[in-house]
N, C-alpha and C. Protein backbone atom coordinates (compact mmCIF):
# COMPACT_ATOMS: atom_id res chain seq x y z
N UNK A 1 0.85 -1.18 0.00
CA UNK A 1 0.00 0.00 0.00
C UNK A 1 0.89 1.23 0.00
N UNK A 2 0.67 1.95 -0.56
CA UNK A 2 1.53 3.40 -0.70
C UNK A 2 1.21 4.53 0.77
N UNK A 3 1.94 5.04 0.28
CA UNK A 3 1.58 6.27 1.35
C UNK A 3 -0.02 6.48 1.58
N UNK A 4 -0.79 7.19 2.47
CA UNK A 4 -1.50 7.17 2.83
C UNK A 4 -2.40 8.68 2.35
N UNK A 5 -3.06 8.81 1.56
CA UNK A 5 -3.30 10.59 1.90
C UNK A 5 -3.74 11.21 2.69
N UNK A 6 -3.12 12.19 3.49
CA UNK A 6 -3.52 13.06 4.26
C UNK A 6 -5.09 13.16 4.53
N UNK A 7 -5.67 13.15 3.41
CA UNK A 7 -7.38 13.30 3.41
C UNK A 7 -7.88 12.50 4.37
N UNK A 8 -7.65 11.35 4.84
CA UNK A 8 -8.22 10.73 6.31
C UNK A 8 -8.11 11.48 7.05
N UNK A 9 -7.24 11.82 7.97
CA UNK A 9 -6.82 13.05 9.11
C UNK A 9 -7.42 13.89 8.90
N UNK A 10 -7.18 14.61 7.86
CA UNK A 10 -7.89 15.82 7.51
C UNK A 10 -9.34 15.95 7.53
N UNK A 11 -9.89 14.74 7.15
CA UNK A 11 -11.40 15.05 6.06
C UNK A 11 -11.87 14.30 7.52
N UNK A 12 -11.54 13.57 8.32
CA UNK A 12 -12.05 12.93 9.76
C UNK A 12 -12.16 13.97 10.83
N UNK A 13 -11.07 14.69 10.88
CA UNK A 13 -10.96 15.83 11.66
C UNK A 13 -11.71 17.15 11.29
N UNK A 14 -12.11 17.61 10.08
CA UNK A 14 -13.27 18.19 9.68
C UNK A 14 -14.48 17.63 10.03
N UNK A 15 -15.01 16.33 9.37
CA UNK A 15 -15.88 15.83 9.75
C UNK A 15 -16.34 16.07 11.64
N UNK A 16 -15.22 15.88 12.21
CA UNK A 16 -15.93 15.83 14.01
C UNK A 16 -16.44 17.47 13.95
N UNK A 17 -15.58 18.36 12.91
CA UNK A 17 -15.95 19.77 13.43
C UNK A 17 -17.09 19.99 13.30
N UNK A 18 -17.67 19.59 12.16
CA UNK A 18 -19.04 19.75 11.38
C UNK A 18 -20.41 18.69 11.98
N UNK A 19 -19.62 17.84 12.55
CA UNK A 19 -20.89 17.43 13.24
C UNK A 19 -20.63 17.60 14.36
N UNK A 20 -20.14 18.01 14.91
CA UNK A 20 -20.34 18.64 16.21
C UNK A 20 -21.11 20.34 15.94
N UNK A 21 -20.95 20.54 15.12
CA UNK A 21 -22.41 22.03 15.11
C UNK A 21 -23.45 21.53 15.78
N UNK A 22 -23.98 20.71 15.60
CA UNK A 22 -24.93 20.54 15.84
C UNK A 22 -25.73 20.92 17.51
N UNK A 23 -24.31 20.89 17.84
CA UNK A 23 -24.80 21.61 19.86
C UNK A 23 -24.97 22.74 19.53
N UNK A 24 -24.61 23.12 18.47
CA UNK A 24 -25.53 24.96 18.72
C UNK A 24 -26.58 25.06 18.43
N UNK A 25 -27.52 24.33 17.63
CA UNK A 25 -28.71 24.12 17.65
C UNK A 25 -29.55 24.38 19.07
N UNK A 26 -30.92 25.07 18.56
CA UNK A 26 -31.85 24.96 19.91
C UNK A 26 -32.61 23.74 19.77
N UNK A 27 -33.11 23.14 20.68
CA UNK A 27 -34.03 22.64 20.64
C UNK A 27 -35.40 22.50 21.70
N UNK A 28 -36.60 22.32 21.26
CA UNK A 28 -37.94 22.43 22.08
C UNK A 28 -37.46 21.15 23.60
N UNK A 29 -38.05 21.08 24.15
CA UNK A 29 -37.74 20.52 25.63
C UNK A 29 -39.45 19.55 25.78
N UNK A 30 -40.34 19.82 24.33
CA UNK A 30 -41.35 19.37 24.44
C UNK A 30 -40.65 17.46 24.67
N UNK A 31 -41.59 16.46 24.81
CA UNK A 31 -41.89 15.00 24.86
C UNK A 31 -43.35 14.68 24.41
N UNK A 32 -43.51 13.63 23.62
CA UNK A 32 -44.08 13.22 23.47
C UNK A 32 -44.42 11.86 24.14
N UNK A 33 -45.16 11.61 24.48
CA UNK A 33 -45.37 9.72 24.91
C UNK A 33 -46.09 9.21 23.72
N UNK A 34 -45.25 8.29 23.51
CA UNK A 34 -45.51 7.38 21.87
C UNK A 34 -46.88 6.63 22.53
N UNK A 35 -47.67 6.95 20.82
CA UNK A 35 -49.14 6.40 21.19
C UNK A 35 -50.06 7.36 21.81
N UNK A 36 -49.99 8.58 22.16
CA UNK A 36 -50.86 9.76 22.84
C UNK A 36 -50.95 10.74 21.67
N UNK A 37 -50.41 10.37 20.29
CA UNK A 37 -51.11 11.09 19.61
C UNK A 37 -52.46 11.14 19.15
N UNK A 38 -53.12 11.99 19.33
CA UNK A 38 -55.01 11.94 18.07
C UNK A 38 -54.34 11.59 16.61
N UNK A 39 -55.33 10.39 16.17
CA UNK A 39 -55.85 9.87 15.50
C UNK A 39 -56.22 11.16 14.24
N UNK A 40 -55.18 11.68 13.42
CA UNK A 40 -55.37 12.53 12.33
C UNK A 40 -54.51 13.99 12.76
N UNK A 41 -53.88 14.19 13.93
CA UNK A 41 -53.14 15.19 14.09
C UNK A 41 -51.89 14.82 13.94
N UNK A 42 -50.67 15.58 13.81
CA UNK A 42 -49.30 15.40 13.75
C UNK A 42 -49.07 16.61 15.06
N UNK A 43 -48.25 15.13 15.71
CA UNK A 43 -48.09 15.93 17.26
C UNK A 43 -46.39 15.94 17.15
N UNK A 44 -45.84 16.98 18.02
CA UNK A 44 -44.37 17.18 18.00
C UNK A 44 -43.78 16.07 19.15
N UNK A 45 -42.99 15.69 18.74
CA UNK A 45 -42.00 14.32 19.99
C UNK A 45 -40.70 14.91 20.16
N UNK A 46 -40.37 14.29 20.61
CA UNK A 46 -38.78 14.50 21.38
C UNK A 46 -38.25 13.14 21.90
N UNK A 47 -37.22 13.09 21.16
CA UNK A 47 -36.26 11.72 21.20
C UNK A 47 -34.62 11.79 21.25
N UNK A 48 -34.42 11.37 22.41
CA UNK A 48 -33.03 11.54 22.76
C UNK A 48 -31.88 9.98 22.89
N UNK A 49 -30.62 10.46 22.80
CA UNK A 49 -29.84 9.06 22.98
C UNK A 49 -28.65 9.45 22.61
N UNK A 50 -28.16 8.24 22.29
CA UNK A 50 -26.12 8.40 22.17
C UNK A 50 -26.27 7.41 20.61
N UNK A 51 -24.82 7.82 20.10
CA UNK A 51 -24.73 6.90 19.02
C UNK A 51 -23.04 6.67 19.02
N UNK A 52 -22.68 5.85 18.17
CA UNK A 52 -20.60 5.43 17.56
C UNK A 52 -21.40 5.78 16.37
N UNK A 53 -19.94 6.36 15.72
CA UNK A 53 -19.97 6.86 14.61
C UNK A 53 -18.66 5.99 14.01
N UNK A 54 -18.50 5.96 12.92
CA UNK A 54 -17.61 5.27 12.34
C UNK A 54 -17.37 5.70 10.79
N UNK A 55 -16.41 6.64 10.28
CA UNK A 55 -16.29 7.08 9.12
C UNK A 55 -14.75 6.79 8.20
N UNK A 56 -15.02 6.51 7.41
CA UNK A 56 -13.81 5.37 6.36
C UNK A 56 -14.42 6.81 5.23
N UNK A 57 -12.65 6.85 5.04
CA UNK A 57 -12.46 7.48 3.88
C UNK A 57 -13.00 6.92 2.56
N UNK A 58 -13.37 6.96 1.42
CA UNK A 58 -13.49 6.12 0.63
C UNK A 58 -13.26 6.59 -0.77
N UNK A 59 -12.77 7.76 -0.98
CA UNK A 59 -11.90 8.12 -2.34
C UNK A 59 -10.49 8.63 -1.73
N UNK A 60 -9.62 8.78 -2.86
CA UNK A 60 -8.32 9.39 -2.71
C UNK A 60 -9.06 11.29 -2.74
N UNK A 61 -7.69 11.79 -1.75
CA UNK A 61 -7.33 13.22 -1.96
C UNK A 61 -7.69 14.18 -2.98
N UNK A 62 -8.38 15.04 -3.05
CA UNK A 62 -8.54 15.68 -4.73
C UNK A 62 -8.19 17.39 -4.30
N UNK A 63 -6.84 17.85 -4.30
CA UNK A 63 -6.58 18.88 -4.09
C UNK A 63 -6.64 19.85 -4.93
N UNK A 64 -7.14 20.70 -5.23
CA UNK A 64 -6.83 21.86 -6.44
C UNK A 64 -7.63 22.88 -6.31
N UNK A 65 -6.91 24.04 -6.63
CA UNK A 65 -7.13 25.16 -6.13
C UNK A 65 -7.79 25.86 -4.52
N UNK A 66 -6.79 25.57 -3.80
CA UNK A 66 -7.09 25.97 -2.54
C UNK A 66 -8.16 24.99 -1.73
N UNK A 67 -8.73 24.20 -2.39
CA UNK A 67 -9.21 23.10 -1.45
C UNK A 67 -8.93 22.04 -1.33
N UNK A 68 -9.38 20.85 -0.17
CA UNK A 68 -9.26 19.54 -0.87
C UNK A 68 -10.58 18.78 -0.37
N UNK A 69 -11.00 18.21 -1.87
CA UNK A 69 -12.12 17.70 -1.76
C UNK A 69 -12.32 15.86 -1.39
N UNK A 70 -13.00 15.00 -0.31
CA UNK A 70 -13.26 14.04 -0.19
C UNK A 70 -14.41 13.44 0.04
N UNK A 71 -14.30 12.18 0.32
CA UNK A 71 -15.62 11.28 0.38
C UNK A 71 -15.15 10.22 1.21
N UNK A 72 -16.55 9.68 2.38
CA UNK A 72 -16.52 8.91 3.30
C UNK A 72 -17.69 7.99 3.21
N UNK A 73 -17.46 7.18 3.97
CA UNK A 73 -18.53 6.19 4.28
C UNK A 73 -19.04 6.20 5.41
N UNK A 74 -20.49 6.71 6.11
CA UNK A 74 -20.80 6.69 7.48
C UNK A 74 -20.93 5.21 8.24
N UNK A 75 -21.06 4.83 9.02
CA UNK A 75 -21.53 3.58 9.65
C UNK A 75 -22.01 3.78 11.17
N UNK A 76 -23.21 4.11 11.61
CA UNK A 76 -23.85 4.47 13.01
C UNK A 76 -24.58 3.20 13.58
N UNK A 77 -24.21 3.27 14.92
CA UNK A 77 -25.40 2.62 15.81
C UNK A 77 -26.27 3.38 16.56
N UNK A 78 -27.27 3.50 16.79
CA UNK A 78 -27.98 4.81 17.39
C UNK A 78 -28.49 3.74 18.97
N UNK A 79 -28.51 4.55 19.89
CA UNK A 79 -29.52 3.93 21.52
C UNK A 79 -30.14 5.00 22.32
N UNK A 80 -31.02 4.76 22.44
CA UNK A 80 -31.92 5.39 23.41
C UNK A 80 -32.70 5.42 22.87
N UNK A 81 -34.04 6.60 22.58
CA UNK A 81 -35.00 6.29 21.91
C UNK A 81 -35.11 5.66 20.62
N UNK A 82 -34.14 6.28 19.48
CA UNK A 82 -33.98 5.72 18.39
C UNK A 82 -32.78 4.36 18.70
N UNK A 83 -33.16 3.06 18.10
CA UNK A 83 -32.73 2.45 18.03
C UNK A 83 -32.15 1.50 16.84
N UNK A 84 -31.06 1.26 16.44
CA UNK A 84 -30.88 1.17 14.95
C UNK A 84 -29.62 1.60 14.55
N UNK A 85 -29.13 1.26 12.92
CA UNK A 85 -27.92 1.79 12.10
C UNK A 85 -28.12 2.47 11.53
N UNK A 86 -27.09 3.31 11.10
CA UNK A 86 -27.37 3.86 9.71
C UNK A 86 -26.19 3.84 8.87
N UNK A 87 -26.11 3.83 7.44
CA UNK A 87 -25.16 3.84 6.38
C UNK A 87 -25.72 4.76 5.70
N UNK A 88 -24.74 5.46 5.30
CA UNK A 88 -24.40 7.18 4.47
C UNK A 88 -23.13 6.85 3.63
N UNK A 89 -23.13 8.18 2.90
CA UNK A 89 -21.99 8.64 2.24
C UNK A 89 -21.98 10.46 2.58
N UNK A 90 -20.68 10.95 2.86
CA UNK A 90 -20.23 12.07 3.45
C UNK A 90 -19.38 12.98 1.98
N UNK A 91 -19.82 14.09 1.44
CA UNK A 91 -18.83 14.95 1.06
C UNK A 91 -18.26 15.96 1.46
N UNK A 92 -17.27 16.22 1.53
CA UNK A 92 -16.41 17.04 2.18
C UNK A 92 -15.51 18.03 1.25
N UNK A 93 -15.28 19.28 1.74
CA UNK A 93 -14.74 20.23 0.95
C UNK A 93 -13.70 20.82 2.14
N UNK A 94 -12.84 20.54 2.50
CA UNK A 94 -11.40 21.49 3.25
C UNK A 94 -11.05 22.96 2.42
N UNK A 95 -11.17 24.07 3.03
CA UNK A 95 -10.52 24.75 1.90
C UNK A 95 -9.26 25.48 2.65
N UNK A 96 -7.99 26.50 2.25
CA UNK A 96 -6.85 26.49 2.47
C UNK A 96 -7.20 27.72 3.58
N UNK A 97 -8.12 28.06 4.02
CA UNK A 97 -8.36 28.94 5.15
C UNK A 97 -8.76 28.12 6.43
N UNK A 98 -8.04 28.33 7.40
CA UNK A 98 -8.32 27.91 8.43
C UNK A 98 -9.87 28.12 9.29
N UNK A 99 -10.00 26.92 9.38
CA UNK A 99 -11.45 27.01 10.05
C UNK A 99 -12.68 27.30 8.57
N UNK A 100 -12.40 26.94 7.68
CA UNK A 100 -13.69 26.84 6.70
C UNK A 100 -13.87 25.66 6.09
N UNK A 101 -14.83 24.92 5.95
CA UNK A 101 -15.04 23.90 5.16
C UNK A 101 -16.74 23.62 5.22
N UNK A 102 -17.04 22.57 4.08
CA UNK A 102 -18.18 22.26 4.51
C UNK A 102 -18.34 20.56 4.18
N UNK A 103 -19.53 19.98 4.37
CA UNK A 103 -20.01 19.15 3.93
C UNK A 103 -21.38 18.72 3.62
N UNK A 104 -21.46 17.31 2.96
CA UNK A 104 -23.00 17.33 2.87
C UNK A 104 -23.19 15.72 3.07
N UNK A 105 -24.39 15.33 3.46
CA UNK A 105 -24.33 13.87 3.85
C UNK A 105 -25.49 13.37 3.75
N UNK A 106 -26.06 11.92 3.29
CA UNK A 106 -27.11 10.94 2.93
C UNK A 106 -27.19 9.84 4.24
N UNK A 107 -27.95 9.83 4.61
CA UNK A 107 -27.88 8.45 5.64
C UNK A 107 -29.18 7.95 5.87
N UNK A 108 -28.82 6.52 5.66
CA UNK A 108 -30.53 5.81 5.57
C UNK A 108 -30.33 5.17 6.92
N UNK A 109 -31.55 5.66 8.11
CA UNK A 109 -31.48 5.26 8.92
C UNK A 109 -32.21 4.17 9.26
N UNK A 110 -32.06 2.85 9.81
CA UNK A 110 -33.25 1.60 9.70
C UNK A 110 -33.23 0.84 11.07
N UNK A 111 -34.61 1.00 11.60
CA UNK A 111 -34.75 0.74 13.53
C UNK A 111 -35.71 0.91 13.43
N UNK A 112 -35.73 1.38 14.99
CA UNK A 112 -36.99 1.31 15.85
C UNK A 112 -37.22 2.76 16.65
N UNK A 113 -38.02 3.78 16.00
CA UNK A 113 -38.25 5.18 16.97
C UNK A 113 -39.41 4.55 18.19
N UNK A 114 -38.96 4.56 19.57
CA UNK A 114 -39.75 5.09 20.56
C UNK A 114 -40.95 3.57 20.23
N UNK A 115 -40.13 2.92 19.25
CA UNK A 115 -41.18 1.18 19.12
C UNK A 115 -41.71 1.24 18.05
N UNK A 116 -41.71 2.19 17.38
CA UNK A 116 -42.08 1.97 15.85
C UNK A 116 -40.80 1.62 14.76
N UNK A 117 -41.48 0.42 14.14
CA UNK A 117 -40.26 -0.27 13.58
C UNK A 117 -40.32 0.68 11.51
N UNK A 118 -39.20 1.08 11.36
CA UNK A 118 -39.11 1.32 10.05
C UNK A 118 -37.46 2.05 9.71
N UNK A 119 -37.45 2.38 8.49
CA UNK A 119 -36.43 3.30 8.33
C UNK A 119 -36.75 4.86 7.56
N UNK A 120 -35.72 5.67 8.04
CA UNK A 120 -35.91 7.19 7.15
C UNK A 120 -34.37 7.48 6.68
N UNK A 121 -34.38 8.42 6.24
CA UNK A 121 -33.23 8.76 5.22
C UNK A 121 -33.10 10.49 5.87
N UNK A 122 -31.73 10.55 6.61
CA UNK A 122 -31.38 11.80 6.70
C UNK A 122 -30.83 13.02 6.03
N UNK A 123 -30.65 14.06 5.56
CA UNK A 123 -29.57 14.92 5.19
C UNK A 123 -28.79 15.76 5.55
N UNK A 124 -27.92 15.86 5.37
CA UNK A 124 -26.85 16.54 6.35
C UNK A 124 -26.74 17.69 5.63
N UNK A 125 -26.76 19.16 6.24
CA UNK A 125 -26.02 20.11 5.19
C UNK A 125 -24.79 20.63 6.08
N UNK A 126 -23.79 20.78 6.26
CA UNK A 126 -22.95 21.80 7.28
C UNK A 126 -21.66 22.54 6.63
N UNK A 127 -21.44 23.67 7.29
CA UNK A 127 -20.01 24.61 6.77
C UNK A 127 -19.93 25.43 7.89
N UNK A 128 -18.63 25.49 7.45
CA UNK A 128 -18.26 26.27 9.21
C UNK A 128 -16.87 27.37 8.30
N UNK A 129 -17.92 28.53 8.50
CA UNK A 129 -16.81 29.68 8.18
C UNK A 129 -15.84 30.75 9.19
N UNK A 130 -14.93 30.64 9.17
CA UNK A 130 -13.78 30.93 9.55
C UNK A 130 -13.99 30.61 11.45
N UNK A 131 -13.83 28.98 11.57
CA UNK A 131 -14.83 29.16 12.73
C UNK A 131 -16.01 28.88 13.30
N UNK A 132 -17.08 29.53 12.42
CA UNK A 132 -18.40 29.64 12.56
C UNK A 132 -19.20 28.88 11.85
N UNK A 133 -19.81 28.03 13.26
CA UNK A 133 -20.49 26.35 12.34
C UNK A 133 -21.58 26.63 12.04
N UNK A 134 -22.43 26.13 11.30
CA UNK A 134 -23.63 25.71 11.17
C UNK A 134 -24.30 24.56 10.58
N UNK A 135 -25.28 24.15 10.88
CA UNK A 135 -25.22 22.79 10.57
C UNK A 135 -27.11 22.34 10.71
N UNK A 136 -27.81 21.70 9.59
CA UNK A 136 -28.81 21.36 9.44
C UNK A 136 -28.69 19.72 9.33
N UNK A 137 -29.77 18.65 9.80
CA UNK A 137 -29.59 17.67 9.51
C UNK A 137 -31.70 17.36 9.71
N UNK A 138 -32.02 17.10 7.98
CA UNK A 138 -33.55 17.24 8.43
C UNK A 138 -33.78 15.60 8.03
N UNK A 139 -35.27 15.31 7.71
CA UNK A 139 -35.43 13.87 7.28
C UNK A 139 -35.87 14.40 5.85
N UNK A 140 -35.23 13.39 5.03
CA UNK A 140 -35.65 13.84 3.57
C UNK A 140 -37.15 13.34 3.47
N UNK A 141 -38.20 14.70 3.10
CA UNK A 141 -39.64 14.55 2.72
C UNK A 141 -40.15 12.80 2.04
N UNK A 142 -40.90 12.45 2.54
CA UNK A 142 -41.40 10.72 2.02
C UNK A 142 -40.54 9.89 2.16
N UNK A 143 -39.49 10.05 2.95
CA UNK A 143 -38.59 8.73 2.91
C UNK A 143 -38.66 7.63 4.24
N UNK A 144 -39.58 8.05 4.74
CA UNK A 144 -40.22 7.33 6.07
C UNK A 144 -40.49 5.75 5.85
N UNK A 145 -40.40 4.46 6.25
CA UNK A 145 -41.24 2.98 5.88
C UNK A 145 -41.56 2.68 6.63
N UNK A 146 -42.46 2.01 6.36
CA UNK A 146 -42.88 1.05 7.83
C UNK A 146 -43.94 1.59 8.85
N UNK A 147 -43.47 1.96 10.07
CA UNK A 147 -44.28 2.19 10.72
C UNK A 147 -44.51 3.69 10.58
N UNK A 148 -42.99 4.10 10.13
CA UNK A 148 -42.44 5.25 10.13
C UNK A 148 -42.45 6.20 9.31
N UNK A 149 -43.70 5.70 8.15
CA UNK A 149 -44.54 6.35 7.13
C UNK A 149 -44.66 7.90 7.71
N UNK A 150 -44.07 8.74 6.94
CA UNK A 150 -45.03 9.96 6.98
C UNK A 150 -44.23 10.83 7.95
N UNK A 151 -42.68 10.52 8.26
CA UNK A 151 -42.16 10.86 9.45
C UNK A 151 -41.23 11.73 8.67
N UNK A 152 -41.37 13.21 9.80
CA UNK A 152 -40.44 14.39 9.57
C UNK A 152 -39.79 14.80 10.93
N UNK A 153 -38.64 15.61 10.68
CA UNK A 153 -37.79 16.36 11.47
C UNK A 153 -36.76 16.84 11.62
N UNK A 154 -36.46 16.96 12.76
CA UNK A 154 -34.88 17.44 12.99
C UNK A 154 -34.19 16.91 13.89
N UNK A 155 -33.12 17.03 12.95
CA UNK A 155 -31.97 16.31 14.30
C UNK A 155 -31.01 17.20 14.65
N UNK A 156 -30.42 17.25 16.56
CA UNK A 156 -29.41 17.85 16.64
C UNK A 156 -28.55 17.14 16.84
N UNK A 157 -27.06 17.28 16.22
CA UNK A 157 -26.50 16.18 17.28
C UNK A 157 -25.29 16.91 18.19
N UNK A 158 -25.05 16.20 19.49
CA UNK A 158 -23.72 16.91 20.43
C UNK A 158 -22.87 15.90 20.54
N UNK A 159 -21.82 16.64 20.64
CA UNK A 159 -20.73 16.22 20.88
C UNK A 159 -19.92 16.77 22.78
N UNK A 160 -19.46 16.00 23.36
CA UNK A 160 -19.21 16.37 24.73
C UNK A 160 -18.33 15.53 24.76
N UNK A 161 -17.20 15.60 25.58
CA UNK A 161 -16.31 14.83 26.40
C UNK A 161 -16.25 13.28 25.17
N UNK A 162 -16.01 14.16 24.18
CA UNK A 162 -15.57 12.86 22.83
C UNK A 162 -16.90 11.81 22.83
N UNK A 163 -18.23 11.99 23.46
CA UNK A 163 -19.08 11.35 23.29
C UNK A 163 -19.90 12.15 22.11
N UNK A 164 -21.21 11.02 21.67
CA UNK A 164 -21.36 11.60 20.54
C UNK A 164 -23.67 11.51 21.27
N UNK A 165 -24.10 12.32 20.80
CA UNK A 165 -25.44 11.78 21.31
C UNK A 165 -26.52 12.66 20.10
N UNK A 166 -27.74 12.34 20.53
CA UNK A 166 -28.44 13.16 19.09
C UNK A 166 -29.86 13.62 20.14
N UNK A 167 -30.40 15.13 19.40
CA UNK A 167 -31.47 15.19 19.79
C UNK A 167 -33.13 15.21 18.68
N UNK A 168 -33.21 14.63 18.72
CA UNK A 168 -34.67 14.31 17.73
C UNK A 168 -35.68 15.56 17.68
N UNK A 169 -36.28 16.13 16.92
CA UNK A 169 -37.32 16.61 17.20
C UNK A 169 -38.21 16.15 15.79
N UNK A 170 -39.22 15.20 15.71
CA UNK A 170 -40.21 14.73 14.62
C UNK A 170 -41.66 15.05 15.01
N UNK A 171 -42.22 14.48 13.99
CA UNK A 171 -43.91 14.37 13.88
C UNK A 171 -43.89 13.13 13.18
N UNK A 172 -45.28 12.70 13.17
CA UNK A 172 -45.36 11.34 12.47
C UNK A 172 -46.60 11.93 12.18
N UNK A 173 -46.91 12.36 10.48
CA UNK A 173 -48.12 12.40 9.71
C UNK A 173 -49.35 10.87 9.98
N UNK A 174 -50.14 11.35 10.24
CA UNK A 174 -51.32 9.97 9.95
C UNK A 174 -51.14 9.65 8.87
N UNK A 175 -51.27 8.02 8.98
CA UNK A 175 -51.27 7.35 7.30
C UNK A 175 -52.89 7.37 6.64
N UNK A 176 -53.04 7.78 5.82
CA UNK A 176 -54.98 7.72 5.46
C UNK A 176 -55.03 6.17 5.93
C-alpha cells in the first residue's frame, strides 16, 4: 500500500468539526409519549440518545485550487429512543483557510423510533466559516417505511467529552 493521503486526518478531523455544530442548535424541551397522539393530528415528539460513529475514507485526496475535496462512508449505531444503524456517504470540501469547510451527507437510517419499527433517510447540510459552524440535519420529505410512514424532522447532534449523542425533534403524519 503506498503512502497514505492526508485526506483521512484531515477530512475525519473536519468531519468531528461539522458534526459537532450541531450543539448549537436549539431545541424544544417538548416529549411526546408514543401512542398519545389523536388519531389525524401530527403531534411534535422529542427523542433523545447516544450513538458510535464510524467514518472510512473512501476516495483518494482531490486537491486543487485551494481546497481539498473528499468522500466517506458513514456507519452508526444509534440507543436510546432511536434504536438502529445507519449507512451514508459524506462529502467534504477542506478549503486552504483555516477554520472553513463544509459538507453534505445521505444516511438511511433503519430501527426502531420510541417502538415503531421502520427506516428514514437523513440529510446533512454543514459549513463552518472561519470558525463559525452551522449545521442542518432534516429527514428527507417521504422517505419514512414502515411504521415510520409519513415521518419528519430534525436532528441535533452533540458532541461532549468525545461522546457523541443526538437530539430528535419529529412528527409522524397519519397514514390515510
Amino acid at each position: 500500500m503506498k503512502n497514505r493521503p492526508r485526506f483521512g486526518v484531515g477530512a475525519i478531523a473536519v468531519a468531528g468539526l461539522l458534526l459537532g455544530f450541531g450543539s448549537l442548535a436549539s431545541s424544544s424541551s417538548y416529549s411526546q409519549t408514543p401512542g398519545t397522539a389523536q388519531k389525524g393530528a401530527n403531534v411534535s415528539n422529542h427523542a433523545t440518545g447516544t450513538f458510535e460513529v464510524k467514518l472510512v475514507p473512501a476516495a483518494a485526496e482531490d486537491k486543487a485550487e485551494g481546497s481539498t475535496l473528499g468522500r466517506m462512508s458513514i456507519d452508526k449505531q444509534f440507543h436510546g429512543d432511536l434504536e438502529g444503524t445507519s449507512k451514508g456517504e459524506m462529502l467534504s470540501a477542506i478549503t486552504s483557510v483555516k477554520g472553513s469547510a463544509g459538507y453534505v451527507a445521505i444516511e438511511r437510517v433503519s430501527g426502531s423510533l420510541r417502538g415503531l419499527n421502520g427506516s428514514f433517510v437523513l440529510q446533512h447540510t454543514g459549513t463552518m466559516t472561519r470558525g463559525t459552524p452551522s449545521l442542518t440535519i432534516t429527514v428527507v420529505p417521504d422517505s419514512g417505511t414502515g411504521q415510520l410512514t409519513g415521518l419528519s424532522g430534525k436532528m441535533t447532534i452533540i458532541i461532549a467529552d468525545g461522546k457523541h449523542s443526538y437530539e430528535f425533534e419529529y412528527t409522524l403524519a397519519p397514514t390515510p
